[in-house]
Protein backbone atom coordinates (compact mmCIF):
# COMPACT_ATOMS: atom_id res chain seq x y z
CA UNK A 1 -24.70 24.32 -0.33
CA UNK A 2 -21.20 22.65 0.70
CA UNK A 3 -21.20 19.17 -1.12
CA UNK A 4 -19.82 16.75 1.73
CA UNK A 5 -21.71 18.29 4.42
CA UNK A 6 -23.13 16.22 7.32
CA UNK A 7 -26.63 17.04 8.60
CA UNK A 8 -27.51 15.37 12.18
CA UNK A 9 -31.60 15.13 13.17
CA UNK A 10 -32.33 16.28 16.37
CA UNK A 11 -35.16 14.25 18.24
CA UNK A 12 -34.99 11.02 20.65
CA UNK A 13 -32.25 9.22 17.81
CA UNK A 14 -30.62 11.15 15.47
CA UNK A 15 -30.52 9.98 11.87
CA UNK A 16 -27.41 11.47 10.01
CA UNK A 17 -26.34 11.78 6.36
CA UNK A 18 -24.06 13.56 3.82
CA UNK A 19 -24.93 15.35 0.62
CA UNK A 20 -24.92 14.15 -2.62
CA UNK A 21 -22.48 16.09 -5.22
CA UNK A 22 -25.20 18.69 -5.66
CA UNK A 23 -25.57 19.21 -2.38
CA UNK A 24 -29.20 17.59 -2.02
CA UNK A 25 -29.73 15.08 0.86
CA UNK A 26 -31.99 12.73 2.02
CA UNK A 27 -33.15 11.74 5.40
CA UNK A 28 -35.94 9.32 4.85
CA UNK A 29 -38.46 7.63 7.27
CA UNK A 30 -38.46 9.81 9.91
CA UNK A 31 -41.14 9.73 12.72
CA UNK A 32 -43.20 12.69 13.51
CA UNK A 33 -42.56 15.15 15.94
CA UNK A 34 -40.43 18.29 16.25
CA UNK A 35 -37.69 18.28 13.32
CA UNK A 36 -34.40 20.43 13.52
CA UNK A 37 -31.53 19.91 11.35
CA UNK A 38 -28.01 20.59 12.04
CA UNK A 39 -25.31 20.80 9.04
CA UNK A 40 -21.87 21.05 9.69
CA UNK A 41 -18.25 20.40 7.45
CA UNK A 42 -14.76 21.14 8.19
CA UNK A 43 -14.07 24.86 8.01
CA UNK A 44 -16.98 26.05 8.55
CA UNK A 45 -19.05 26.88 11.32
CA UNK A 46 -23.00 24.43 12.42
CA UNK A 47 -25.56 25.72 11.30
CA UNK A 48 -28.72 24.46 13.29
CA UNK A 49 -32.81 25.19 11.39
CA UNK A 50 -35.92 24.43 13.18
CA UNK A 51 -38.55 23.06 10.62
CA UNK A 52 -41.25 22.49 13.19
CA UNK A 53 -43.77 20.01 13.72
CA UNK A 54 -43.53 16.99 11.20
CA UNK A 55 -45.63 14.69 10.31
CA UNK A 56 -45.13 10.73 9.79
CA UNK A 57 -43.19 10.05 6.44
CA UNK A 58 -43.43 13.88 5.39
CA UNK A 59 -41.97 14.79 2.64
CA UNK A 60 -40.00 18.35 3.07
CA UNK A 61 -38.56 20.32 -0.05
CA UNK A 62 -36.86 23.04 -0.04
CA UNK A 63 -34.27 23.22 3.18
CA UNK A 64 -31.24 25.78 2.47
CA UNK A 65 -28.89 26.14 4.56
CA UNK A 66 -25.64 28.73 4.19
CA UNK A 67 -22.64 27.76 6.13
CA UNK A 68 -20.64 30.08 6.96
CA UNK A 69 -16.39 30.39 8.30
CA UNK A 70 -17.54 31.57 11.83
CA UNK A 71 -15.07 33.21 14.12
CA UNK A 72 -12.38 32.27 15.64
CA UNK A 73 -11.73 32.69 19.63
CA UNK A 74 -7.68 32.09 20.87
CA UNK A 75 -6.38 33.80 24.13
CA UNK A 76 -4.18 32.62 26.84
CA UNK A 77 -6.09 31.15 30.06
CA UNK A 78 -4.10 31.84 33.72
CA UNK A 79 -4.19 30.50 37.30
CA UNK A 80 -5.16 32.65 39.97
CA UNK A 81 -1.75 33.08 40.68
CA UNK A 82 -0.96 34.58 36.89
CA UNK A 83 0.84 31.53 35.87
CA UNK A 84 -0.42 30.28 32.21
CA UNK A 85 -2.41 26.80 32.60
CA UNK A 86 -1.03 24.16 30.73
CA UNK A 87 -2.72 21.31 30.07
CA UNK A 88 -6.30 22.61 30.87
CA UNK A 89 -9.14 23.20 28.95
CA UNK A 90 -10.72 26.53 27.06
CA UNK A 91 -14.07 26.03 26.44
CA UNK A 92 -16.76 28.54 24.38
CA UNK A 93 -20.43 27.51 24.97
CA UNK A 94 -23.26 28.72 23.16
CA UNK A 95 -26.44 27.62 25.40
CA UNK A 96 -28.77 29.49 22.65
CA UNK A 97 -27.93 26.52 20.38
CA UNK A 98 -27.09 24.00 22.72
CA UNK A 99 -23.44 24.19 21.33
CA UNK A 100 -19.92 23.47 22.89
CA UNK A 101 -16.15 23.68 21.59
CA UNK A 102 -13.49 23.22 23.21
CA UNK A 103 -9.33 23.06 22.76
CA UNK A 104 -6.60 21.71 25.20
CA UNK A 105 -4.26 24.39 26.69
CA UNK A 106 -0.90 23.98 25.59
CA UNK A 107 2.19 25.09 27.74
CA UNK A 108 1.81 28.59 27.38
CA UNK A 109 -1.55 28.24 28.52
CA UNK A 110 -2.47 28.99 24.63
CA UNK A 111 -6.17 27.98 23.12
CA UNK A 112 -7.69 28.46 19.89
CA UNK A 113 -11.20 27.71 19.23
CA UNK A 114 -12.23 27.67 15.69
CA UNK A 115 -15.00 28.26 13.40
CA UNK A 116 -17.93 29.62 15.85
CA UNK A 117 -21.29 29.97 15.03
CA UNK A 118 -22.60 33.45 15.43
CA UNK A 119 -24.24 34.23 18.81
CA UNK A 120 -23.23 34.84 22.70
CA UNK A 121 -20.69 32.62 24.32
């Protein structure tokens, strides 16, 4: 575990917290339904685990989740005409995970997207 690391709760609200030194969290009084849990810190890529069906004030041990550094996309976007695109956008999305980065263009037409989860973009 990565102490500092913020966790999101995917359902009609999502609850957020950060870990404690340790790297324990909490997320406490949660209605039931589905339950997915995203964790994320700078550096390092999101990692997003499906736990399922929950039930009303369940009590879940147990959750690991590895972060890892993720890759790293940069290239150089062009018009149709060949010319770099400054001031546009380079986007990477991953619909598998419901995931989106993105980085402004700079003069050259430059973009660097860091830190990508594994999986197709």
């Amino acid at each position: 575990m990565v102490s500092g690391t913020f966790f999101d709760v995917f359902r009609g609200d999502v609850a957020s917290t950060d870990t404690k030194e340790d790297g324990s969290f909490e997320l406490p009084d949660l209605d039931a339904g589905p339950l997915s849990l995203a964790a994320s810190t700078d550096g390092f890529s999101r990692e997003i685990v499906s736990l399922g069906e929950q039930k009303s004030g369940a009590h879940v041990e147990g959750i690991e989740i590895a972060l890892g550094r993720g890759g790293d996309l940069e290239g150089i976007a062009f018009d149709e005409e060949g010319f770099p695109m400054a001031g546009g956008v380079g986007m990477a999305n991953a619909i598998e995970k419901g995931e989106s980065q993105q980085s402004v263009l700079d003069a050259g037409g430059r973009f660097r997207l860091r830190h990508l989860s594994p999986g197709n973009y």
